[in-house]
Protein backbone atom coordinates (compact mmCIF):
# COMPACT_ATOMS: atom_id res chain seq x y z
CA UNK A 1 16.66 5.43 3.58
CA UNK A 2 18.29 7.31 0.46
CA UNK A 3 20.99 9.79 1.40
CA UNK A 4 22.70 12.00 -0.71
CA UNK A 5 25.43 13.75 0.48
CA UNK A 6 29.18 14.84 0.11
CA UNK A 7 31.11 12.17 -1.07
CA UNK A 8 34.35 11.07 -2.79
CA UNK A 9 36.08 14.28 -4.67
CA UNK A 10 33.10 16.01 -3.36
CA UNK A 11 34.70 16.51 -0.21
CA UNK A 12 38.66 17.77 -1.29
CA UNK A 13 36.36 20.41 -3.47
CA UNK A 14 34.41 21.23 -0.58
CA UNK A 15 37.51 21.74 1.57
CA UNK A 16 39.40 23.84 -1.14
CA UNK A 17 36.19 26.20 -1.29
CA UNK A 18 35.81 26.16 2.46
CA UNK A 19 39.30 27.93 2.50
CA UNK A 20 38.64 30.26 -0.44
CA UNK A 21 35.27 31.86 0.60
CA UNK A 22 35.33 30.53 4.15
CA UNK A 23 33.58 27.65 5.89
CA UNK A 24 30.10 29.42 6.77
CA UNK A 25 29.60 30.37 2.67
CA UNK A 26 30.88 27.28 1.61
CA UNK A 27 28.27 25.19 3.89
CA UNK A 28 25.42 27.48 2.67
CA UNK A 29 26.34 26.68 -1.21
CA UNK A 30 26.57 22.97 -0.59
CA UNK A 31 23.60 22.94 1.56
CA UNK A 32 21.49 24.58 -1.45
CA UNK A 33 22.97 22.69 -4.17
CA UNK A 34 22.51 19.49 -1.76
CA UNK A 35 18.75 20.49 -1.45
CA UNK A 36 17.73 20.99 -5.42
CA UNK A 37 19.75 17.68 -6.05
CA UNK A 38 17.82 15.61 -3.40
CA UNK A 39 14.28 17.39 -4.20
CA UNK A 40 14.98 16.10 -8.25
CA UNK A 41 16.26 12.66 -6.69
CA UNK A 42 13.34 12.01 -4.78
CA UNK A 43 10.70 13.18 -7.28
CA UNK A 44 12.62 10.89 -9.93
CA UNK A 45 12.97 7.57 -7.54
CA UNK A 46 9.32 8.07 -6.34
CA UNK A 47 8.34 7.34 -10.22
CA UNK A 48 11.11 4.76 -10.52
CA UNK A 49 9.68 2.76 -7.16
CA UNK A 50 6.53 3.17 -8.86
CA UNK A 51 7.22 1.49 -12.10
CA UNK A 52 9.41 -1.01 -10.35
CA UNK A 53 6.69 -2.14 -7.99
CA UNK A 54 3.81 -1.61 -10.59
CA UNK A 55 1.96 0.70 -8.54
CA UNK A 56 0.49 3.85 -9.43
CA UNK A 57 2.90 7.08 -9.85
CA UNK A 58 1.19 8.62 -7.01
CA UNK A 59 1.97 5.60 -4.61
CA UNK A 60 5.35 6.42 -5.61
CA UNK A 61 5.23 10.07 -4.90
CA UNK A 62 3.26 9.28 -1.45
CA UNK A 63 5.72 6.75 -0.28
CA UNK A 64 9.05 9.28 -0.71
CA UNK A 65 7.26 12.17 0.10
CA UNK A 66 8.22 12.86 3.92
CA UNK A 67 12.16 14.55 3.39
CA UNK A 68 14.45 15.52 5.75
CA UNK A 69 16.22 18.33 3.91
CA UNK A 70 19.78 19.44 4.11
CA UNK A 71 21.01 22.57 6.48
CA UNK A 72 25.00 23.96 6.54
CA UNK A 73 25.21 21.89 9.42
CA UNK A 74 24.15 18.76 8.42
CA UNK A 75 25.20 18.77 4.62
CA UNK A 76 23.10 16.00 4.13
CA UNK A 77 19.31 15.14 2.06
CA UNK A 78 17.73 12.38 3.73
CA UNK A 79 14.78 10.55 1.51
CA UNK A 80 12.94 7.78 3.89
CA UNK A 81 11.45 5.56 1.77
CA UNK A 82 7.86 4.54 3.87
CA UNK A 83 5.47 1.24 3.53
CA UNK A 84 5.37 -2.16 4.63
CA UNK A 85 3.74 -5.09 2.92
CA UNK A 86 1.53 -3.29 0.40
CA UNK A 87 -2.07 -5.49 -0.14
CA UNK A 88 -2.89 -6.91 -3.35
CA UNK A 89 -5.39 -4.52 -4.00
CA UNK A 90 -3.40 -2.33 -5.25
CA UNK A 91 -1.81 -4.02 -8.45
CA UNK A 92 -4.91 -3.80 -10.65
CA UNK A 93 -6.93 -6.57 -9.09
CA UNK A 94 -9.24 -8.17 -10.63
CA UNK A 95 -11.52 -11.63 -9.64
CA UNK A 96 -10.91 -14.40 -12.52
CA UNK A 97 -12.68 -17.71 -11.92
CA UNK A 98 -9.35 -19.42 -10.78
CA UNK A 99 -8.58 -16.52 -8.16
CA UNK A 100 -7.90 -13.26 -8.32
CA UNK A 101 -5.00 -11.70 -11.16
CA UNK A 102 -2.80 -8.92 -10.04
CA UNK A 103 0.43 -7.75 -11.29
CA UNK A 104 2.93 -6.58 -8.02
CA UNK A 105 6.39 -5.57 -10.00
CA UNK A 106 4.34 -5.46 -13.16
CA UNK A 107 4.42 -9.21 -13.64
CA UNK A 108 0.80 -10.46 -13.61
CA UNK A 109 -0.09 -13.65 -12.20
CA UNK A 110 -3.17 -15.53 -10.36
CA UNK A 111 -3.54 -15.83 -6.78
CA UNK A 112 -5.53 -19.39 -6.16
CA UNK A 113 -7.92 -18.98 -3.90
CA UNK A 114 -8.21 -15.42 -3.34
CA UNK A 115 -11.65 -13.59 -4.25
CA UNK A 116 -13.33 -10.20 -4.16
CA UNK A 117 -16.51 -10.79 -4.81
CA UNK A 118 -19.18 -12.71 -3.09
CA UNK A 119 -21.77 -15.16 -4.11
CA UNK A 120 -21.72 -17.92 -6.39
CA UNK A 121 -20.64 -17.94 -9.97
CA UNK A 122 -21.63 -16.48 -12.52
CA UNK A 123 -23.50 -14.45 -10.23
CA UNK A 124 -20.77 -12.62 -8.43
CA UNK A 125 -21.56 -9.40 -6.44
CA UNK A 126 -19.44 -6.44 -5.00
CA UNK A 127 -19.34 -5.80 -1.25
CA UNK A 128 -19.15 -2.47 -0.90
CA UNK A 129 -17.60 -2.38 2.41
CA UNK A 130 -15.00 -4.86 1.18
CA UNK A 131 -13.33 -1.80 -0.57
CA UNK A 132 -12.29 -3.80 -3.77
CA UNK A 133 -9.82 -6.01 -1.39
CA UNK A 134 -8.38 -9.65 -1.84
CA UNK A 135 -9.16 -11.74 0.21
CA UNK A 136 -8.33 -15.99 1.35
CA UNK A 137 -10.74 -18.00 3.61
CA UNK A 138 -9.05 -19.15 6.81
CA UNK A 139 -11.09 -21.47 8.53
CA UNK A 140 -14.16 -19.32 8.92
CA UNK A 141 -12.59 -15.91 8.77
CA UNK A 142 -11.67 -13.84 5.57
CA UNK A 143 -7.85 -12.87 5.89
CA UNK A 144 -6.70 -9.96 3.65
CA UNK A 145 -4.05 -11.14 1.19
CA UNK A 146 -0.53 -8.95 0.60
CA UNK A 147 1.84 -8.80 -1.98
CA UNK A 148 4.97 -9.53 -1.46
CA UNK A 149 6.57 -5.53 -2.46
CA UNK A 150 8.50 -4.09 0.77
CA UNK A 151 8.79 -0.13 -0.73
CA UNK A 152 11.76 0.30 1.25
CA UNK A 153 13.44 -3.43 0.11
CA UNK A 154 12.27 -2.03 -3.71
CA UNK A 155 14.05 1.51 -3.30
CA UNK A 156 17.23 0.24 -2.43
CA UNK A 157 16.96 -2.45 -5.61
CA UNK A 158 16.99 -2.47 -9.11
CA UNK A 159 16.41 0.45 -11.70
CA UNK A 160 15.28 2.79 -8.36
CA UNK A 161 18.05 2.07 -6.95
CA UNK A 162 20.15 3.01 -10.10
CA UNK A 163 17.89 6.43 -10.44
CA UNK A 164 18.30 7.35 -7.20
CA UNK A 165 22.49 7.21 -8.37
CA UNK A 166 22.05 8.95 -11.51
CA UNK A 167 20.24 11.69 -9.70
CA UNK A 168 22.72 12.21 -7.00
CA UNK A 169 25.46 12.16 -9.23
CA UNK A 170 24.15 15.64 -10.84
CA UNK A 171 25.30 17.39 -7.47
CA UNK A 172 28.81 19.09 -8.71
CA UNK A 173 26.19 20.67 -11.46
CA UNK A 174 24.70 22.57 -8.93
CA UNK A 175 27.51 23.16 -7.03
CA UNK A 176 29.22 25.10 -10.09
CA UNK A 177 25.61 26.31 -10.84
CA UNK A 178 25.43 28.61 -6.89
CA UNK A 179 29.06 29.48 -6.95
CA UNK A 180 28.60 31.21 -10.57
CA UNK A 181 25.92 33.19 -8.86
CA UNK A 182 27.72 33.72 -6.02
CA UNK A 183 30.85 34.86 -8.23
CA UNK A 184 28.27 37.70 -10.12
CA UNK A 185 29.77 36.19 -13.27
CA UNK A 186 33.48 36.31 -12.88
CA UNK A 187 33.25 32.53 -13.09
CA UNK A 188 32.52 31.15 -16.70
């Protein structure tokens, strides 16, 4: 789970603005400026996981898309990254004579043994209830192969994980940004 939150110098400027315009305002304009910091955060680490992974943008959107948002009493933007083992299906999966090629974290490589299609080559046909799946023989049973991309292992990793920073960092922007409004422009 991705949090972003007070932290840091964060909190002596929330306490110095808790005194000056009281506790109750102060919460509301941290709340806010929490809220439009973790919406951008999330939309930008749901594209990140999704170029990290090598799955499609809107798996990326999908799998960040349940937030809990902040209130003045919790101060806090809580992004739950969802998924488990995502199936090979989903990395642009396609049958090669050696098994089938797919590319999980954008690196393409062949899975031996793995097939989508039935028949015999060259004369290869598509199941349609087999919904363009992977699958291994096991003994005489088809088992549906996985990746090995954990969304919630690949949020907290890597060039998400580093977006997810960058974004959060932007808070103190929007903090400035609500108390100019609040101010009615005696700040500059």
């Amino acid at each position: 789970m991705l949090v972003v939150s007070i932290t840091g110098d964060g909190v002596r400027r929330f306490t110095q603005l808790a005194r000056e315009l009281g506790d109750g305002r102060a919460r509301s304009v941290y709340s806010r400026a929490i809220n439009d910091t973790g919406a951008k955060a999330a939309t930008a680490t749901g594209r990140a996981l999704a170029d990290q992974s090598g799955l499609a943008k809107r798996v990326g959107a999908k799998a960040v898309k349940k937030r809990i948002r902040s209130t003045p009493a919790t101060l806090a933007y809580e992004i739950p990254v969802k998924g488990g083992e995502i199936r090979l299906k989903y990395f642009k999966a396609r049958e090669t004579r050696k098994g089938v090629s797919a590319a999980p974290r954008n690196q393409r490589q062949v899975f031996a043994g793995t097939f989508m299609k039935a028949g015999w080559w060259p004369k290869r046909v598509v199941k349609g209830n087999w919904n363009g799946q992977v699958f291994r023989r096991v003994g005489n049973k088809f088992q549906v192969v996985k990746s090995d991309v954990v969304l919630p292992t690949e949020a907290t990793t890597g060039n998400t994980a580093a977006t997810f920073d960058r974004g959060k960092d932007a808070l103190d922007v929007r903090v400035t940004h609500y108390l100019r409004r609040l101010a009615g422009g005696a700040l500059s």
